[in-house]
Structure formats: C-alpha cells, structure tokens
N, C-alpha and C. Protein backbone atom coordinates (compact mmCIF):
# COMPACT_ATOMS: atom_id res chain seq x y z
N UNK A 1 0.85 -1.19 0.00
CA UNK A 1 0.00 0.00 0.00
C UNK A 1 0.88 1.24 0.00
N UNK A 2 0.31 2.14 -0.69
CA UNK A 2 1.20 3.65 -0.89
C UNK A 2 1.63 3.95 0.13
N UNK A 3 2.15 4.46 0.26
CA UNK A 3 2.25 5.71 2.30
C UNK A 3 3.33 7.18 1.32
N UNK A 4 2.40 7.94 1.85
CA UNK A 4 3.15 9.64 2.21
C UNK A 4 3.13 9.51 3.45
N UNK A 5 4.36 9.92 4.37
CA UNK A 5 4.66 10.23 5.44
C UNK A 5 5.80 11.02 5.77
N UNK A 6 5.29 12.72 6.25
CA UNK A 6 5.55 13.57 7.05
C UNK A 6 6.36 13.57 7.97
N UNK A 7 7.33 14.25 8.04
CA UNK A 7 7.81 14.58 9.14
C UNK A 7 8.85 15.93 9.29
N UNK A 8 8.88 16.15 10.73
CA UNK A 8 9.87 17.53 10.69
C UNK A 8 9.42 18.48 11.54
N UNK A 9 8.20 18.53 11.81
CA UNK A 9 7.62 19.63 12.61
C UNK A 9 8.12 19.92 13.91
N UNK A 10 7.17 21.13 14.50
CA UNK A 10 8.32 21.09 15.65
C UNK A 10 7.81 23.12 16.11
N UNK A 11 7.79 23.18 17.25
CA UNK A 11 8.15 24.69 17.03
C UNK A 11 9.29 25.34 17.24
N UNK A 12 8.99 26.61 16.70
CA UNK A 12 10.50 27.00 16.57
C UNK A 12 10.01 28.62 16.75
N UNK A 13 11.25 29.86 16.93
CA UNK A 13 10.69 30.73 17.23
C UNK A 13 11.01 31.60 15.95
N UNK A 14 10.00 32.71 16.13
CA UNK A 14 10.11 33.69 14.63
C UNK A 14 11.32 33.89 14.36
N UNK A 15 11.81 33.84 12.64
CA UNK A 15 13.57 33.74 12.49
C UNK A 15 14.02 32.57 12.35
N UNK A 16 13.69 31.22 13.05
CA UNK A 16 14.24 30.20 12.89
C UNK A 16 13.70 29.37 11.39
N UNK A 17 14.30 28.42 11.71
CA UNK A 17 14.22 27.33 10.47
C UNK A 17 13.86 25.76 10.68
N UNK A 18 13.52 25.01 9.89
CA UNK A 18 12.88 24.17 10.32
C UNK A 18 13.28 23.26 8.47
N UNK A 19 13.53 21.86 8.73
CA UNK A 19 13.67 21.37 7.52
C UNK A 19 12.24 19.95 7.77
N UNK A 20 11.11 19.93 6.69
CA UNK A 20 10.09 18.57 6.67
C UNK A 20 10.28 17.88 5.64
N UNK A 21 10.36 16.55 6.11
CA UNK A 21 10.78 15.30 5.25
C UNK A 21 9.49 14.75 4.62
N UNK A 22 9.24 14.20 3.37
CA UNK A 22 8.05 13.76 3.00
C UNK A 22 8.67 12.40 2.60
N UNK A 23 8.54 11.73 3.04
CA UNK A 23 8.73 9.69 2.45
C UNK A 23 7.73 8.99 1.74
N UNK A 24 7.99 8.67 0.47
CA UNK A 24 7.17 8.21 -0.14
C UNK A 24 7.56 6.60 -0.31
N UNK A 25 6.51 5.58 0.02
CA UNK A 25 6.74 4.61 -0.14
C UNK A 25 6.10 3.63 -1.74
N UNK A 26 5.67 4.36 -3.09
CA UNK A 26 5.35 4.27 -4.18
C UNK A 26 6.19 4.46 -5.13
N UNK A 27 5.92 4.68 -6.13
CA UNK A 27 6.78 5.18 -7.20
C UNK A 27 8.21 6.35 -7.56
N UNK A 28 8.87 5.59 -8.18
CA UNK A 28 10.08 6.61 -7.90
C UNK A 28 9.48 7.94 -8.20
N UNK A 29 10.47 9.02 -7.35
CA UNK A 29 10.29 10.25 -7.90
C UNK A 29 10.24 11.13 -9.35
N UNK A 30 11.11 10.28 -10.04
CA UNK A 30 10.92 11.03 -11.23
C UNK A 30 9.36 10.54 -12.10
N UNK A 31 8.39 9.63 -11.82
CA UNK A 31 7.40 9.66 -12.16
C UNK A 31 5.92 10.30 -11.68
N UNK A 32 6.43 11.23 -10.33
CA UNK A 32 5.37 11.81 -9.72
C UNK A 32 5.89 13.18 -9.47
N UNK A 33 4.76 14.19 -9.73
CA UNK A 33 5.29 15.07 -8.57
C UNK A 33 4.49 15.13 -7.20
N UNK A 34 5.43 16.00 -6.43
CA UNK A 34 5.05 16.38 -4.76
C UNK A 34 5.18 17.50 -4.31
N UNK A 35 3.56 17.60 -3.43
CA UNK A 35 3.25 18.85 -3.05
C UNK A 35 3.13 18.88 -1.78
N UNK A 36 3.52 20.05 -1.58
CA UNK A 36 3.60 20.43 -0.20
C UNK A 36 2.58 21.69 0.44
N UNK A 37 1.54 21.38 1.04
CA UNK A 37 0.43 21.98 1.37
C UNK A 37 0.43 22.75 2.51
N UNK A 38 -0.30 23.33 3.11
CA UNK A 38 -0.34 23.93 4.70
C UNK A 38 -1.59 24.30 5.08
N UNK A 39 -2.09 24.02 6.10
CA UNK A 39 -3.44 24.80 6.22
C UNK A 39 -3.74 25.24 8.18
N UNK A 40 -4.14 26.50 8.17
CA UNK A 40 -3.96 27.10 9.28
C UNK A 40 -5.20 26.87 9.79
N UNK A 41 -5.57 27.00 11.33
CA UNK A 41 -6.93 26.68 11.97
C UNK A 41 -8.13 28.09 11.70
N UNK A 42 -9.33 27.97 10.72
CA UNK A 42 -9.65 28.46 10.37
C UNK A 42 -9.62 29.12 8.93
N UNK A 43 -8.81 28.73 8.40
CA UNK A 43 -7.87 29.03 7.05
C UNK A 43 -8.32 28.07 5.99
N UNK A 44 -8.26 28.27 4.85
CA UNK A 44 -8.43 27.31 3.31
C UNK A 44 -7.35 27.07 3.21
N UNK A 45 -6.80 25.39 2.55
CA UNK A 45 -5.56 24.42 2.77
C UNK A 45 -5.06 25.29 1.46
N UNK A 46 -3.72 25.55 1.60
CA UNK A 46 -2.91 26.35 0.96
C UNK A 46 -1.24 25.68 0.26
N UNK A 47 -1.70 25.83 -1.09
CA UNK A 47 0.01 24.90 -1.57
C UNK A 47 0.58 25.84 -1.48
N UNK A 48 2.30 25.33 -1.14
CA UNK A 48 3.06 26.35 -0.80
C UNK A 48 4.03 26.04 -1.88
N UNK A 49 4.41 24.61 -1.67
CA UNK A 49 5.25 24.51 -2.83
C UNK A 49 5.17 23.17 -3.17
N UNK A 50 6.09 23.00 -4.72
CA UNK A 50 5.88 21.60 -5.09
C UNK A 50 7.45 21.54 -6.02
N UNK A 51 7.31 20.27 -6.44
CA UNK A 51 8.39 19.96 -7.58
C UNK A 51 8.07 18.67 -8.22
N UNK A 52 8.70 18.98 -9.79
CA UNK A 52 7.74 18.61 -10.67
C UNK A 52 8.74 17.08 -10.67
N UNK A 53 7.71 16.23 -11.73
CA UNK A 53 8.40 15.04 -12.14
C UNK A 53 10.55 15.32 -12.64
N UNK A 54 10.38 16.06 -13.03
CA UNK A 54 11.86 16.48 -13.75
C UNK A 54 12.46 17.53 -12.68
N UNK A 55 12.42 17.74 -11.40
CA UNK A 55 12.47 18.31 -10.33
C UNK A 55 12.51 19.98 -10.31
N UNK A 56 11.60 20.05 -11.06
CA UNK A 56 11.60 21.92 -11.12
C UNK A 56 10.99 22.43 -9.83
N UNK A 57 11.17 23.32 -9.41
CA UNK A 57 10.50 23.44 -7.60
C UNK A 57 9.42 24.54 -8.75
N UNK A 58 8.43 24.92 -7.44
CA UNK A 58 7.44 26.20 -7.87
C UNK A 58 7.19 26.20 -6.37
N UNK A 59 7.13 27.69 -6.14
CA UNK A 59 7.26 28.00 -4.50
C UNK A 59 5.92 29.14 -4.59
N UNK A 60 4.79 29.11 -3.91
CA UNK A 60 3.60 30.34 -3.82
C UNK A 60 4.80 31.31 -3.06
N UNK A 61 3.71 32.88 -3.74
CA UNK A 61 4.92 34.24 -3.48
C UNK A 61 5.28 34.21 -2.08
N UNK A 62 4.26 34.07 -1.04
CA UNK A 62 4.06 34.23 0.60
C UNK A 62 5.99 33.70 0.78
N UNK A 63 6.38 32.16 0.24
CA UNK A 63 7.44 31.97 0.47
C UNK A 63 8.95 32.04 -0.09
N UNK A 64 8.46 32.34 -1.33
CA UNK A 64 9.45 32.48 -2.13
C UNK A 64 10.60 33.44 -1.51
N UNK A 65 12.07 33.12 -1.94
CA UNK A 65 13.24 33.13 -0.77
C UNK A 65 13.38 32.90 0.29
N UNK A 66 12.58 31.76 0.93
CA UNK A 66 12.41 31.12 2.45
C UNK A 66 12.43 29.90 2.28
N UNK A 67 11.63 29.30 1.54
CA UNK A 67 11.62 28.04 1.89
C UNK A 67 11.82 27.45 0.05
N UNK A 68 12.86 25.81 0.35
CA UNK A 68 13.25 25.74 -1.24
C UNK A 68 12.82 24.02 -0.68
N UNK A 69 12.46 23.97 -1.91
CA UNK A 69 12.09 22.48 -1.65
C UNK A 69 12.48 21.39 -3.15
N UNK A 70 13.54 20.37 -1.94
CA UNK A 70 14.12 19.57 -3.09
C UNK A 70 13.40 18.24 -2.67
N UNK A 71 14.91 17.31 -3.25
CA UNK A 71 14.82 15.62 -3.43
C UNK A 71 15.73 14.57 -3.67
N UNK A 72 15.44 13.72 -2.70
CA UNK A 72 16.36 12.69 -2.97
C UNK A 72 16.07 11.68 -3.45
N UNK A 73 16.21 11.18 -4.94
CA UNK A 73 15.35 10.02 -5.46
C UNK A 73 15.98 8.91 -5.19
N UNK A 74 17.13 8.62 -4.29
CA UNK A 74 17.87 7.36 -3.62
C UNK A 74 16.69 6.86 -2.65
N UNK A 75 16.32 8.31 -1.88
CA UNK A 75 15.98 7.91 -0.66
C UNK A 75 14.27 7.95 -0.79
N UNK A 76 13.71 8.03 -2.01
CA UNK A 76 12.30 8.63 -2.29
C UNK A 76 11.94 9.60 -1.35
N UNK A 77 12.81 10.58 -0.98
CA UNK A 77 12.09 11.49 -0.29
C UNK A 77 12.39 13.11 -0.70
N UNK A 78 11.36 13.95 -0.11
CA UNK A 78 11.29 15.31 -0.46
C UNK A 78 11.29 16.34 0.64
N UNK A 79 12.12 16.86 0.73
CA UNK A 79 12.72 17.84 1.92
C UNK A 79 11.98 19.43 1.47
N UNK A 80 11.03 19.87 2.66
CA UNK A 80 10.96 21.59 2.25
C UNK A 80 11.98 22.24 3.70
N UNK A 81 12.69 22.75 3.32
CA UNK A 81 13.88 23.80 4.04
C UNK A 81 12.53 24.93 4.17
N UNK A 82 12.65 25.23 5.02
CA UNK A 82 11.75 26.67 5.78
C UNK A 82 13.22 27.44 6.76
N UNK A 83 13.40 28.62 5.87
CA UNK A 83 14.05 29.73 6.53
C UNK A 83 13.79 31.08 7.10
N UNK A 84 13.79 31.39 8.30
CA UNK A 84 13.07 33.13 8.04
C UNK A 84 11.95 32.81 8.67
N UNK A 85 11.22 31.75 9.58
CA UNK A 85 10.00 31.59 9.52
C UNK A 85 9.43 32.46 10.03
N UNK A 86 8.06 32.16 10.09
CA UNK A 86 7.08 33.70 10.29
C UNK A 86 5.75 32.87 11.14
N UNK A 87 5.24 33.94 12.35
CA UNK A 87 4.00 33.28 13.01
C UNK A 87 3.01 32.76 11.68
N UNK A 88 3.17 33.70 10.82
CA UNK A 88 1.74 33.38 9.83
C UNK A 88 2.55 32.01 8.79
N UNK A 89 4.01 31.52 9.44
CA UNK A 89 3.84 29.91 8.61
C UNK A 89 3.19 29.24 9.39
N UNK A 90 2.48 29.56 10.67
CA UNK A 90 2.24 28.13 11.47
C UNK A 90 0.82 27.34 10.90
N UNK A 91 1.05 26.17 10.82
CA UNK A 91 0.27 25.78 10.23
C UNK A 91 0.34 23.61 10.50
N UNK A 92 -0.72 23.13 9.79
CA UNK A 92 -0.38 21.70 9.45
C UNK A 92 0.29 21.76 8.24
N UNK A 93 1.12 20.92 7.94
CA UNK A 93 1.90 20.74 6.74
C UNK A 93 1.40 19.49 6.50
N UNK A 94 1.04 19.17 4.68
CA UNK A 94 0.73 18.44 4.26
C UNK A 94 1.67 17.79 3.01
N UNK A 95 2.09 16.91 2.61
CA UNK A 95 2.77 16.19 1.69
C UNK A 95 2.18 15.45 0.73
N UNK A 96 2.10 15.82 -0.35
CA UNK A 96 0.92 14.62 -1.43
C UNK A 96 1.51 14.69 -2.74
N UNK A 97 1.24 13.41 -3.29
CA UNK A 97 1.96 12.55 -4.51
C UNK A 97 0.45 12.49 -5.04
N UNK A 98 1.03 13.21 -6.39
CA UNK A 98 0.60 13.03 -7.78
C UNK A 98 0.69 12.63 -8.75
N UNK A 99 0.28 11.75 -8.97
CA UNK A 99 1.02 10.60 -10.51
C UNK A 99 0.90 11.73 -11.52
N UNK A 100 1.73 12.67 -12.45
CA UNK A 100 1.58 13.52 -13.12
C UNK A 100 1.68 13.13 -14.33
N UNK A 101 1.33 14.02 -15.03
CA UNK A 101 1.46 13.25 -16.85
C UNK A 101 3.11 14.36 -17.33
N UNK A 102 2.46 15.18 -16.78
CA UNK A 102 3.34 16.29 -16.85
C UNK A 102 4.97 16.35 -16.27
N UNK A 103 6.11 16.21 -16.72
CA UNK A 103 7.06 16.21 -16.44
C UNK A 103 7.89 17.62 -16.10
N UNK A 104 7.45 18.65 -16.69
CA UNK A 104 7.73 20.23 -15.93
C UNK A 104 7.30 20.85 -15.12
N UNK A 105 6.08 20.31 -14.86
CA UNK A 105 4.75 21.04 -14.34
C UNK A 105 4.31 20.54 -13.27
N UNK A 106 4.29 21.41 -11.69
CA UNK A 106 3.46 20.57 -10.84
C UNK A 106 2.52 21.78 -10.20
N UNK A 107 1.66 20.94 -9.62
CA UNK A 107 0.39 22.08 -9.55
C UNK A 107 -0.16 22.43 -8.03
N UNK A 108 -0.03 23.57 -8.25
CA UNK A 108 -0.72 23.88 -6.87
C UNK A 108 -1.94 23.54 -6.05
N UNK A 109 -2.99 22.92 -6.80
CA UNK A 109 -4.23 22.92 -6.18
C UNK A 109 -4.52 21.22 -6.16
N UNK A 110 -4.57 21.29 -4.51
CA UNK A 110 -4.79 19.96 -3.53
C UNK A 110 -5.78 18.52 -4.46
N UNK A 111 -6.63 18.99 -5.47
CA UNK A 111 -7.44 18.72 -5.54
C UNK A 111 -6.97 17.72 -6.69
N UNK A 112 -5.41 18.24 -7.14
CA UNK A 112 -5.01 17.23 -8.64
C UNK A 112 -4.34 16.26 -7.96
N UNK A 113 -3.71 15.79 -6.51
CA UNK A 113 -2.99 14.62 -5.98
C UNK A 113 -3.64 13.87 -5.67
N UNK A 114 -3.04 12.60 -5.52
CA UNK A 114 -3.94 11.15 -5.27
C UNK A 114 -3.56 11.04 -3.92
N UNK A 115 -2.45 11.11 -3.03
CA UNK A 115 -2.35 10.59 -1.73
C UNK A 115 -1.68 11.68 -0.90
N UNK A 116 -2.10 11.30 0.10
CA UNK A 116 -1.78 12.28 1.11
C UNK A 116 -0.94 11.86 2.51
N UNK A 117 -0.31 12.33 2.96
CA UNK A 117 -0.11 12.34 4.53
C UNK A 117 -0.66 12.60 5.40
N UNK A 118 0.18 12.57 6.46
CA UNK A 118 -1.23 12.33 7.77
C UNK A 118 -1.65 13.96 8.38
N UNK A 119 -0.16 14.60 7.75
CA UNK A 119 0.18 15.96 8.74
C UNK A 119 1.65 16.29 9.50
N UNK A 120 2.11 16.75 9.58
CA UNK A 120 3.14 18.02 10.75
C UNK A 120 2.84 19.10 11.15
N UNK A 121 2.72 19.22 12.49
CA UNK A 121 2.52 20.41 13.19
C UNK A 121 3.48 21.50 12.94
N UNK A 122 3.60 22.74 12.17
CA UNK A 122 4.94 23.47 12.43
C UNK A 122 3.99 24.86 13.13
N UNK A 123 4.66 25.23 14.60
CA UNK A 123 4.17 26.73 15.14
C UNK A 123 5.42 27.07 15.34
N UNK A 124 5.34 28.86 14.86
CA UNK A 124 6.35 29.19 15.31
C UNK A 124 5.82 30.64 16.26
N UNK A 125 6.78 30.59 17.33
CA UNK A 125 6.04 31.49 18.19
C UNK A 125 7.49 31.80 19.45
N UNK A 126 7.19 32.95 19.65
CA UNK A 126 7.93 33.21 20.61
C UNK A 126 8.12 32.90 21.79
C-alpha cells in the first residue's frame, strides 16, 4: 500500500528554520510530482510549494526566498527547508503525490494529488 509520510515539525521561534521530510513509499520520484500543502486553523488548505516530475520546484509568493524544496530520489524522499520563519507559517503541513502526466509542471491545487499524509505540526512562536 502507498504511504506519504511527514515529518519535521516542531516549534521554533520567529527567524528560525525548520527542515520537513516527506517519504514516499510508491513510485520513484521522477514519475510523480510532490506537493507540499499547509493549512492554518480556520484558514483554506494552501500549496506552498511543489516539484515537478523532472524536479523543477514552484514555491507560492508568501514563500518564495524562504523556503526551497528539493529531493532525494535514492531515498524517495522530499525535503521543504523553511528559513526566516514567520507566526503566519504556522500551520499543518501536508505532503501529497501526484502521478503527473506532466514532467515540468506541478500544480498547486490539492485537488489534482492522489495521496496524502497524515500531517506536521509546524508553530512558530515566541
């Protein structure tokens, strides 16, 4: 059976950094891409970033120069680096694999991935 599974969370205080691991136990990486979601209490679930089958990252503006998100296709897994963090990253972090057709292209909206993770808590707070 598939598994996305999360990890990394943690709090940390405004300024700090924080690196979340996504483990995929399916298909190698270069046939999927993976997204990396967030959604705050009260808030609509929000992609932050992803990278495509051919590992192109795409980062939403909120993070762009903070957080870069790669991959290790040895290890099937996908690392988002969060630098600079900010109260308004705190959030659940979500990890999800998309069998893509698309090899440049990965997409922001939750609604095109097939599997998901369970969650990571990241607060950051003073």
């Amino acid at each position: 059976q598939l598994q996305v599974v999360e990890s990394g969370g943690g709090l940390v205080q405004p300024g700090g950094s924080l690196r979340l691991s996504c483990a995929t136990s399916g298909r190698p990486l270069d046939y999927v891409a993976i997204g990396w979601f967030r959604q705050a209490p009260g808030k609509e679930r929000e992609g932050v970033s992803c990278i495509s089958r051919s590992g192109r990252p795409t980062h939403v503006d909120s993070v762009k120069g903070r957080f870069t998100i790669s991959r290790d296709n040895s290890k099937n897994t996908v690392y988002l680096q969060m630098n600079s963090l900010k109260p308004e990253d705190t959030a659940v972090y979500y990890c999800a694999e998309d069998v893509a057709l698309s090899t440049s292209y990965c997409s922001s909206r939750g609604t095109e991935y097939d599997y998901w993770g369970q969650g990571t808590q990241v607060t950051v707070s003073s």
